[in-house]
PDB file of N, CA and C in Angstrom:
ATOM      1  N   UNK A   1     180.784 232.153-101.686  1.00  0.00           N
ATOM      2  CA  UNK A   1     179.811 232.965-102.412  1.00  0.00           C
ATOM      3  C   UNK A   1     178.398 232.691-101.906  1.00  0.00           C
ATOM      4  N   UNK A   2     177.528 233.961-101.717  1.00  0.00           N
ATOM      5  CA  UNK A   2     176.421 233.640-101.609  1.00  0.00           C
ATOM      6  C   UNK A   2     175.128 232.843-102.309  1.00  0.00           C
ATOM      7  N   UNK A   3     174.523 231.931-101.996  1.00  0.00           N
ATOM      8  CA  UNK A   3     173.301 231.564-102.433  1.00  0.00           C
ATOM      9  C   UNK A   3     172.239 232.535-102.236  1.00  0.00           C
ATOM     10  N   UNK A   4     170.757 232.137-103.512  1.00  0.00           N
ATOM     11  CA  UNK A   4     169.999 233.292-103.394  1.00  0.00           C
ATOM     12  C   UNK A   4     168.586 231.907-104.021  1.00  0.00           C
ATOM     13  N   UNK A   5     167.364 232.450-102.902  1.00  0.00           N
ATOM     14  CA  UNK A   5     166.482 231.270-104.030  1.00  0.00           C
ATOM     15  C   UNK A   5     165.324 232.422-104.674  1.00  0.00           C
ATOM     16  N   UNK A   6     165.462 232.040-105.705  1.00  0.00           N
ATOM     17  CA  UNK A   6     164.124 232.838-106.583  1.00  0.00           C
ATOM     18  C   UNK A   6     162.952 232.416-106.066  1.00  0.00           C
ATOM     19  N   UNK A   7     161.800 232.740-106.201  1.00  0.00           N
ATOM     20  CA  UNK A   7     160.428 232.021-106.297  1.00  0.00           C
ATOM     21  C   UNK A   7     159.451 232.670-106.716  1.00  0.00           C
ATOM     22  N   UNK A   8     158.990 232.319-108.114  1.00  0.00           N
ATOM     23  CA  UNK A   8     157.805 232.275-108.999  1.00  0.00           C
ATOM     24  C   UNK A   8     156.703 231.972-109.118  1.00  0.00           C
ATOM     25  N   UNK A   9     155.795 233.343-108.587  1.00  0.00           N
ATOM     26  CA  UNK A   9     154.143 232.641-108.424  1.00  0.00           C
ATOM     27  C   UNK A   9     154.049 233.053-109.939  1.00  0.00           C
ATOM     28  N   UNK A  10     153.653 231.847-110.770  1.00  0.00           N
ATOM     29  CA  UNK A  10     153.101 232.007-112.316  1.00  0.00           C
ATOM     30  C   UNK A  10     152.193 232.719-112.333  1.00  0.00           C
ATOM     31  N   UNK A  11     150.952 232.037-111.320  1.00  0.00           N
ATOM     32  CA  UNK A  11     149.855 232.045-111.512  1.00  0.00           C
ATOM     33  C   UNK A  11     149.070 234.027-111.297  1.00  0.00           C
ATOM     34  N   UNK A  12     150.035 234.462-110.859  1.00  0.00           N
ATOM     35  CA  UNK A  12     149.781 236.110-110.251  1.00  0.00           C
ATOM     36  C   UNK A  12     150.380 236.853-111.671  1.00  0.00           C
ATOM     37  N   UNK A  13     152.078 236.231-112.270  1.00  0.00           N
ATOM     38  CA  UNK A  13     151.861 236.378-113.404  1.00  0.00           C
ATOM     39  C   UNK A  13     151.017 237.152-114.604  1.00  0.00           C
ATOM     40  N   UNK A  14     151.173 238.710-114.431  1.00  0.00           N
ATOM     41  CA  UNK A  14     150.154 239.085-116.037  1.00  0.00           C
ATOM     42  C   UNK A  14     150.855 239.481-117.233  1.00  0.00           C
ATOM     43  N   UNK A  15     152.128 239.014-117.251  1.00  0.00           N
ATOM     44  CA  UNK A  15     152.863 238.929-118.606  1.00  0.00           C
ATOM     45  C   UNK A  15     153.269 240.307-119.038  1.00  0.00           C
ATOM     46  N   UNK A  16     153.553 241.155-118.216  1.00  0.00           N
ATOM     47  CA  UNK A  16     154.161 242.522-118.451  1.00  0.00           C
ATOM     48  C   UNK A  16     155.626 242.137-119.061  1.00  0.00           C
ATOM     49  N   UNK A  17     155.726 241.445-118.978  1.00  0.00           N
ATOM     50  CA  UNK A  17     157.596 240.730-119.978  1.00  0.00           C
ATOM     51  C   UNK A  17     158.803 241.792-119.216  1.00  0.00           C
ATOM     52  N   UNK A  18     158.302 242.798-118.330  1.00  0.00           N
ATOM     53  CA  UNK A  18     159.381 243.511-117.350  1.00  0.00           C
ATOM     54  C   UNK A  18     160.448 242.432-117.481  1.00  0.00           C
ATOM     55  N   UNK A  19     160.582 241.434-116.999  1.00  0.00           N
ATOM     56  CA  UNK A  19     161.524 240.920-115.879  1.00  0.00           C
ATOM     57  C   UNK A  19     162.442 240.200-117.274  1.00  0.00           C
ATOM     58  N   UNK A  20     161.839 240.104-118.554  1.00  0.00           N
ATOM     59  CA  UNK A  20     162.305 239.038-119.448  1.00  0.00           C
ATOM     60  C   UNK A  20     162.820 240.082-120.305  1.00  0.00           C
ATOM     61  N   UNK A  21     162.633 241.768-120.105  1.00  0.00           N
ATOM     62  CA  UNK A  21     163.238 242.947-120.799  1.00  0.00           C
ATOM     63  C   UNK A  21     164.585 242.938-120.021  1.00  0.00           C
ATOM     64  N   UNK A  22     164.826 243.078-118.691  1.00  0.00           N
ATOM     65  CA  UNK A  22     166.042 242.824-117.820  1.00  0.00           C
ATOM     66  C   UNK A  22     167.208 241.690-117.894  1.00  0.00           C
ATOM     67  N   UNK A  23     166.249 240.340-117.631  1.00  0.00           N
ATOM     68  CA  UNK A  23     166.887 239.118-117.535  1.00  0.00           C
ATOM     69  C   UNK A  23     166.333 237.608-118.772  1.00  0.00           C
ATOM     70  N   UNK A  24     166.455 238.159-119.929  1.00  0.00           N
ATOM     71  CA  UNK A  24     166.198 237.227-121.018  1.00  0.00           C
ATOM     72  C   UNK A  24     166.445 235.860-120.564  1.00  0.00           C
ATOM     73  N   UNK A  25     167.893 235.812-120.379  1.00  0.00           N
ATOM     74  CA  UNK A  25     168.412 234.091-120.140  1.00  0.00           C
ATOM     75  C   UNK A  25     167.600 233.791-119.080  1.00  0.00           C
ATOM     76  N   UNK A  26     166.836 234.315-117.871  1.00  0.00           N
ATOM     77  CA  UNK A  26     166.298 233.547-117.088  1.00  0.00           C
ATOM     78  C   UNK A  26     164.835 233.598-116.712  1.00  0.00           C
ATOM     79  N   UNK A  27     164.323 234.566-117.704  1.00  0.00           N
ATOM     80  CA  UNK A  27     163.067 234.662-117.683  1.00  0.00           C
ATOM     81  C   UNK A  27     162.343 234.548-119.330  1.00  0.00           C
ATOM     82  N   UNK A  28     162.413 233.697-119.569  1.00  0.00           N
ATOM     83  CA  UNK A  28     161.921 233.602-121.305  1.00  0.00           C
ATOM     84  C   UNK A  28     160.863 233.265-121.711  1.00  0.00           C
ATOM     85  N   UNK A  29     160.703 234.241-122.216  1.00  0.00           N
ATOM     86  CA  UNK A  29     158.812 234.214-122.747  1.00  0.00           C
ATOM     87  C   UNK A  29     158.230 232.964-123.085  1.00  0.00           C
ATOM     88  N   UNK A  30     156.865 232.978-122.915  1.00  0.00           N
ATOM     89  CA  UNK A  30     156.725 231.761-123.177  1.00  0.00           C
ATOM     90  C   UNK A  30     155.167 232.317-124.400  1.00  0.00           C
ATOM     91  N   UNK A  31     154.601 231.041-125.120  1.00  0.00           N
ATOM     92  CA  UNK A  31     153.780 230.795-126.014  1.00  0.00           C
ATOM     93  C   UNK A  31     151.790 231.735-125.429  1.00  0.00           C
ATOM     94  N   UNK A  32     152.116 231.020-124.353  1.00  0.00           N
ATOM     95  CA  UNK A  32     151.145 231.858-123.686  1.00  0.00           C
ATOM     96  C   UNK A  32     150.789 233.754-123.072  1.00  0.00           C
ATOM     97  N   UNK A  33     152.141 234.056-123.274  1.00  0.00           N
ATOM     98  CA  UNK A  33     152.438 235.803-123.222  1.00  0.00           C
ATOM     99  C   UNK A  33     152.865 236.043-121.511  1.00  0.00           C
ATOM    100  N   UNK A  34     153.392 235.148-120.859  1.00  0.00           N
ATOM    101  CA  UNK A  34     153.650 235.232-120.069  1.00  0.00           C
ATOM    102  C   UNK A  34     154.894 234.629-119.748  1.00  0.00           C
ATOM    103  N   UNK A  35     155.788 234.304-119.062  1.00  0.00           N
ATOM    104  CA  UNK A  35     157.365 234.068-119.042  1.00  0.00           C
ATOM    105  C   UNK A  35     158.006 232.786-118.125  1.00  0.00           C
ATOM    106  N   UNK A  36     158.909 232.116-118.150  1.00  0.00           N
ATOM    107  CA  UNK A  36     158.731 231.070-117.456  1.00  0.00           C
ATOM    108  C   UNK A  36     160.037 231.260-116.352  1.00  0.00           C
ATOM    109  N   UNK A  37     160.271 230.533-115.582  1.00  0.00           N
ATOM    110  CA  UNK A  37     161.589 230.574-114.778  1.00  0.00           C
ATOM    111  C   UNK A  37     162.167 230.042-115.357  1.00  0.00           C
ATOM    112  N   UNK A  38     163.766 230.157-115.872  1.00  0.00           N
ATOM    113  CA  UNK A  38     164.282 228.740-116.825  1.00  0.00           C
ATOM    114  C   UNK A  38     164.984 228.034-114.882  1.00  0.00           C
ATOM    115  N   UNK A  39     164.961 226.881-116.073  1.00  0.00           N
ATOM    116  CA  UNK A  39     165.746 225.537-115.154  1.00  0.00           C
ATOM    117  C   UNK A  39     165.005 225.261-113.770  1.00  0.00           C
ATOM    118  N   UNK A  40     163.535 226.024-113.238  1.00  0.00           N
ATOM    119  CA  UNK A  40     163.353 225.799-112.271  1.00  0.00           C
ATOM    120  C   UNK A  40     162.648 224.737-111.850  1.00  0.00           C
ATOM    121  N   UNK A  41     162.257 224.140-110.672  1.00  0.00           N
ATOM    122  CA  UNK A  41     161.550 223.426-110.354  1.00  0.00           C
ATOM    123  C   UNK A  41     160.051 223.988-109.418  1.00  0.00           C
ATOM    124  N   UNK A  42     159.068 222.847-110.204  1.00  0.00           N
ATOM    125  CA  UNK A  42     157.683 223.420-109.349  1.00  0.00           C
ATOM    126  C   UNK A  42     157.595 222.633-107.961  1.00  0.00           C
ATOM    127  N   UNK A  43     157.351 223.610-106.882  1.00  0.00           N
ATOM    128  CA  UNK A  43     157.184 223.421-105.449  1.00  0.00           C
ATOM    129  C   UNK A  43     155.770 223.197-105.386  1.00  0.00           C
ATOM    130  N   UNK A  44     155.424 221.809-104.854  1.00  0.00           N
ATOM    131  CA  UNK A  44     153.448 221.309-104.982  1.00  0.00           C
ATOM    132  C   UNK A  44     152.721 222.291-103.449  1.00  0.00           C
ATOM    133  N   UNK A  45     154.200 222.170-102.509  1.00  0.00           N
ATOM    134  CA  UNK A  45     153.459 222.922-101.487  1.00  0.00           C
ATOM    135  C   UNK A  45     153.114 224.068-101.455  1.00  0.00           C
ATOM    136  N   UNK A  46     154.190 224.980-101.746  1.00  0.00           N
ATOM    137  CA  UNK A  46     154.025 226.680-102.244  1.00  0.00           C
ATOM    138  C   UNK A  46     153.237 227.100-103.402  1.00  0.00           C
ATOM    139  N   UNK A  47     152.936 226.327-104.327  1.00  0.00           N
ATOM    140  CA  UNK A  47     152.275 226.133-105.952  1.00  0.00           C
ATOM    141  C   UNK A  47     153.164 227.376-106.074  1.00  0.00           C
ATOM    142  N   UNK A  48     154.497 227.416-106.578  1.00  0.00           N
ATOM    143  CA  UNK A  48     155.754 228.711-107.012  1.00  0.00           C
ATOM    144  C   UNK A  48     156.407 227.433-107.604  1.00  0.00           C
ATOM    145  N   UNK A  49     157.160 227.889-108.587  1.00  0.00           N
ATOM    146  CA  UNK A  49     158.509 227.727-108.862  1.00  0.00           C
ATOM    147  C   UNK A  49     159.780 228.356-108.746  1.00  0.00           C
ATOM    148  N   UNK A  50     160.541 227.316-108.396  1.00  0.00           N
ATOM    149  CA  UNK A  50     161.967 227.847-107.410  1.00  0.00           C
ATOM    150  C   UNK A  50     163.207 227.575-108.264  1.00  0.00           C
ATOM    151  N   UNK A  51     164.518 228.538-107.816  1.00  0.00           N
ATOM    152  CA  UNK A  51     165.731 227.945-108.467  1.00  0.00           C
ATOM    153  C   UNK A  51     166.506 228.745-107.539  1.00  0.00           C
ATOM    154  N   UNK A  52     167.534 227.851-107.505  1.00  0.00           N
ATOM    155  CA  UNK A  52     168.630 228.580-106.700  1.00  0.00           C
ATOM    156  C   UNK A  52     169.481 229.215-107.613  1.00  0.00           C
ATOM    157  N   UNK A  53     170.314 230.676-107.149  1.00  0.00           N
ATOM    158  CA  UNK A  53     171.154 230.793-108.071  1.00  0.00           C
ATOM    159  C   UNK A  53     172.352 231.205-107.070  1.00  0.00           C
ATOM    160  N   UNK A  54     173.480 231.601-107.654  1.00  0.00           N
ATOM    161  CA  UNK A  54     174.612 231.835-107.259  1.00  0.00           C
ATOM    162  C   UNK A  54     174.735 233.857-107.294  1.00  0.00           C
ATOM    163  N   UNK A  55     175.524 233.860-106.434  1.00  0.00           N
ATOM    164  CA  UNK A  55     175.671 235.493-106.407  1.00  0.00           C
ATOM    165  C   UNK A  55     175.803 236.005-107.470  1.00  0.00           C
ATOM    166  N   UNK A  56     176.614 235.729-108.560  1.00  0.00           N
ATOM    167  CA  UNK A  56     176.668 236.209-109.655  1.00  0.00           C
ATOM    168  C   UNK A  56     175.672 236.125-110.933  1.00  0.00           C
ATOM    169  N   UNK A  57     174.424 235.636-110.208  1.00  0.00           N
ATOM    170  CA  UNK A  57     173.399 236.016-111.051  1.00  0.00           C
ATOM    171  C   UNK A  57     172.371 237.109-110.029  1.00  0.00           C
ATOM    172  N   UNK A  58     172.667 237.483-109.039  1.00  0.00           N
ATOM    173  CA  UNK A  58     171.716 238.005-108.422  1.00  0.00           C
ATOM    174  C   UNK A  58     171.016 239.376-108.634  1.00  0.00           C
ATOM    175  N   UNK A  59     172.056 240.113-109.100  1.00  0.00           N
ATOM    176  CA  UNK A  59     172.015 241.625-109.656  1.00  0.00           C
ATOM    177  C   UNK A  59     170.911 241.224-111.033  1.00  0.00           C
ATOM    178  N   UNK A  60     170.614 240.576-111.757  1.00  0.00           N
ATOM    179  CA  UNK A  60     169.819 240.616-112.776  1.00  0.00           C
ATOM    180  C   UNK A  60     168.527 240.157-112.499  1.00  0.00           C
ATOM    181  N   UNK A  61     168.478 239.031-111.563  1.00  0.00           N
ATOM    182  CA  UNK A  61     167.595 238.491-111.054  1.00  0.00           C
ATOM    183  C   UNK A  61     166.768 239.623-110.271  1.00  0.00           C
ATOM    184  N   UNK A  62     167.573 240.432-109.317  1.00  0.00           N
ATOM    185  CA  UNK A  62     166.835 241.434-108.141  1.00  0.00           C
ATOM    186  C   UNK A  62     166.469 242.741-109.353  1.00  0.00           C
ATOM    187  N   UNK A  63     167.213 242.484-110.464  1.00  0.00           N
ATOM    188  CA  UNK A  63     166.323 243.933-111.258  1.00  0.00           C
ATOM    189  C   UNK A  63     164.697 243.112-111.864  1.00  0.00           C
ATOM    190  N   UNK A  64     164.982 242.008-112.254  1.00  0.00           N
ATOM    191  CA  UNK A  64     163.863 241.457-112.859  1.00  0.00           C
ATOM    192  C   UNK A  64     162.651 241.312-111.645  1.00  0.00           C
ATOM    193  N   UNK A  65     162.855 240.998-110.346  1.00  0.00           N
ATOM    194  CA  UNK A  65     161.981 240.949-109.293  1.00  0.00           C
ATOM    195  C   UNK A  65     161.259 242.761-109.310  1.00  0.00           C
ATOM    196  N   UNK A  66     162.624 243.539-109.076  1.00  0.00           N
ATOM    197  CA  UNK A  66     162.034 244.638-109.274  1.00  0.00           C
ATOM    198  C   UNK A  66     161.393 245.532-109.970  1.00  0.00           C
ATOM    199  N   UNK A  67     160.884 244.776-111.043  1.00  0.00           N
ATOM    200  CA  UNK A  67     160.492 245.414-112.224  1.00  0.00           C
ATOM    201  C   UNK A  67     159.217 244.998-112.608  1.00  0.00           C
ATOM    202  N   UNK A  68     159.016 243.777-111.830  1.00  0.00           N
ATOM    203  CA  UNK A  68     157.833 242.954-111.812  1.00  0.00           C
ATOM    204  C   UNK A  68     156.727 243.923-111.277  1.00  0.00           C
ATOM    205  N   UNK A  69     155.354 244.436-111.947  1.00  0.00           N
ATOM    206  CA  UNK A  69     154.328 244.699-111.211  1.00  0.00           C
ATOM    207  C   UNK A  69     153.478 244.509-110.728  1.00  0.00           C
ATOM    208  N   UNK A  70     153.180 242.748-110.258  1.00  0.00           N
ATOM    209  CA  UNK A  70     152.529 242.192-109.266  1.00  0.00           C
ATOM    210  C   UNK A  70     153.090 241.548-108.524  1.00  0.00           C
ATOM    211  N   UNK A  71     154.793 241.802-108.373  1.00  0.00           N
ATOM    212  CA  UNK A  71     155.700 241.233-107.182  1.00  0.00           C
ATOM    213  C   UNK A  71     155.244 239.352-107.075  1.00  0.00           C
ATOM    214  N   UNK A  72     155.557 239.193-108.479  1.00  0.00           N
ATOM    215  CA  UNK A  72     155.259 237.331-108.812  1.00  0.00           C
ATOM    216  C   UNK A  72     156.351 237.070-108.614  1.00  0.00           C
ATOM    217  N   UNK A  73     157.610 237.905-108.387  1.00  0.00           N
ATOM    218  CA  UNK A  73     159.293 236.885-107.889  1.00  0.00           C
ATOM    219  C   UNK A  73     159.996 237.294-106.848  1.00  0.00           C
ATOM    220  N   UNK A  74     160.200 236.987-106.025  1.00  0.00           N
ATOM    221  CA  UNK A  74     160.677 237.078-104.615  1.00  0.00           C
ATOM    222  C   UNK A  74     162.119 236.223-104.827  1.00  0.00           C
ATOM    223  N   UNK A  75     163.222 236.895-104.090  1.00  0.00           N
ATOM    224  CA  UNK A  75     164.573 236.854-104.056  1.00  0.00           C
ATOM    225  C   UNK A  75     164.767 236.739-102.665  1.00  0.00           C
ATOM    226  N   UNK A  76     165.149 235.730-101.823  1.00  0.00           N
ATOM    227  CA  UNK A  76     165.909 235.444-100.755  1.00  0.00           C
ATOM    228  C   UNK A  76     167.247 235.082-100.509  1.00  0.00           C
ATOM    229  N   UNK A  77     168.141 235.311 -99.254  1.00  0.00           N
ATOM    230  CA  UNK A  77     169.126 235.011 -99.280  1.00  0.00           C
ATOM    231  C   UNK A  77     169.040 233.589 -98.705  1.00  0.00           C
ATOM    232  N   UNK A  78     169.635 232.461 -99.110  1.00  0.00           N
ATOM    233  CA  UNK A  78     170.085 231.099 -98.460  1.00  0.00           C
ATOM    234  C   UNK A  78     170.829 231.665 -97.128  1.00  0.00           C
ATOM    235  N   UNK A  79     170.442 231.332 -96.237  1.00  0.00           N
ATOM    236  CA  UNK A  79     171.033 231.455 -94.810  1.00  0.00           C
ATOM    237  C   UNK A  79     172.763 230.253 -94.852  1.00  0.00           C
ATOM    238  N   UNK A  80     173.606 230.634 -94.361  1.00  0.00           N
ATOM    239  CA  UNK A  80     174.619 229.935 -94.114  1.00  0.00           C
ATOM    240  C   UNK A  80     175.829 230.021 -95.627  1.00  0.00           C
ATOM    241  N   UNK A  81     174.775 231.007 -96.219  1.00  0.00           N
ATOM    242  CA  UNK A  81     175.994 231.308 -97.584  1.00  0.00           C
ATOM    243  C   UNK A  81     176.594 232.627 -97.596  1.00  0.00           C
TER     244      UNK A  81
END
């Protein structure tokens, strides 16, 4: 099965909740009106947060990227999966 890595610029982030109308479990609002990655980790070099997921989350994930209107989540494929 394929790997896929998310990556979350917060900071571009303007809380349109698009992506958390699509994908609740992995984009969940947060206190501030803007949404968080669940389970991810923050990258100090990229200033994004990342998570890998498995193919069978990808279809929700690529609607939530696509729905985004300042393109704050980017979906790649893991090479070698």
């Amino acid at each position: 099965m394929a790997k896929y890595k998310i990556e979350f610029d917060r900071e571009i982030c303007i809380g349109a909740l698009a992506c958390n109308a699509v994908a609740e479990k992995f984009w969940p609002r947060t206190e501030d009106g803007k949404v968080d990655l669940a389970n991810a980790s923050y990258n100090q070099e990229t200033n994004k947060w990342e998570l890998i997921i498995e193919e069978d989350d990808y279809a929700a994930n690529k609607d939530a990227a696509e729905s985004c209107p300042v393109d704050a989540i980017k979906i790649t494929k893991i090479e070698g999966n």
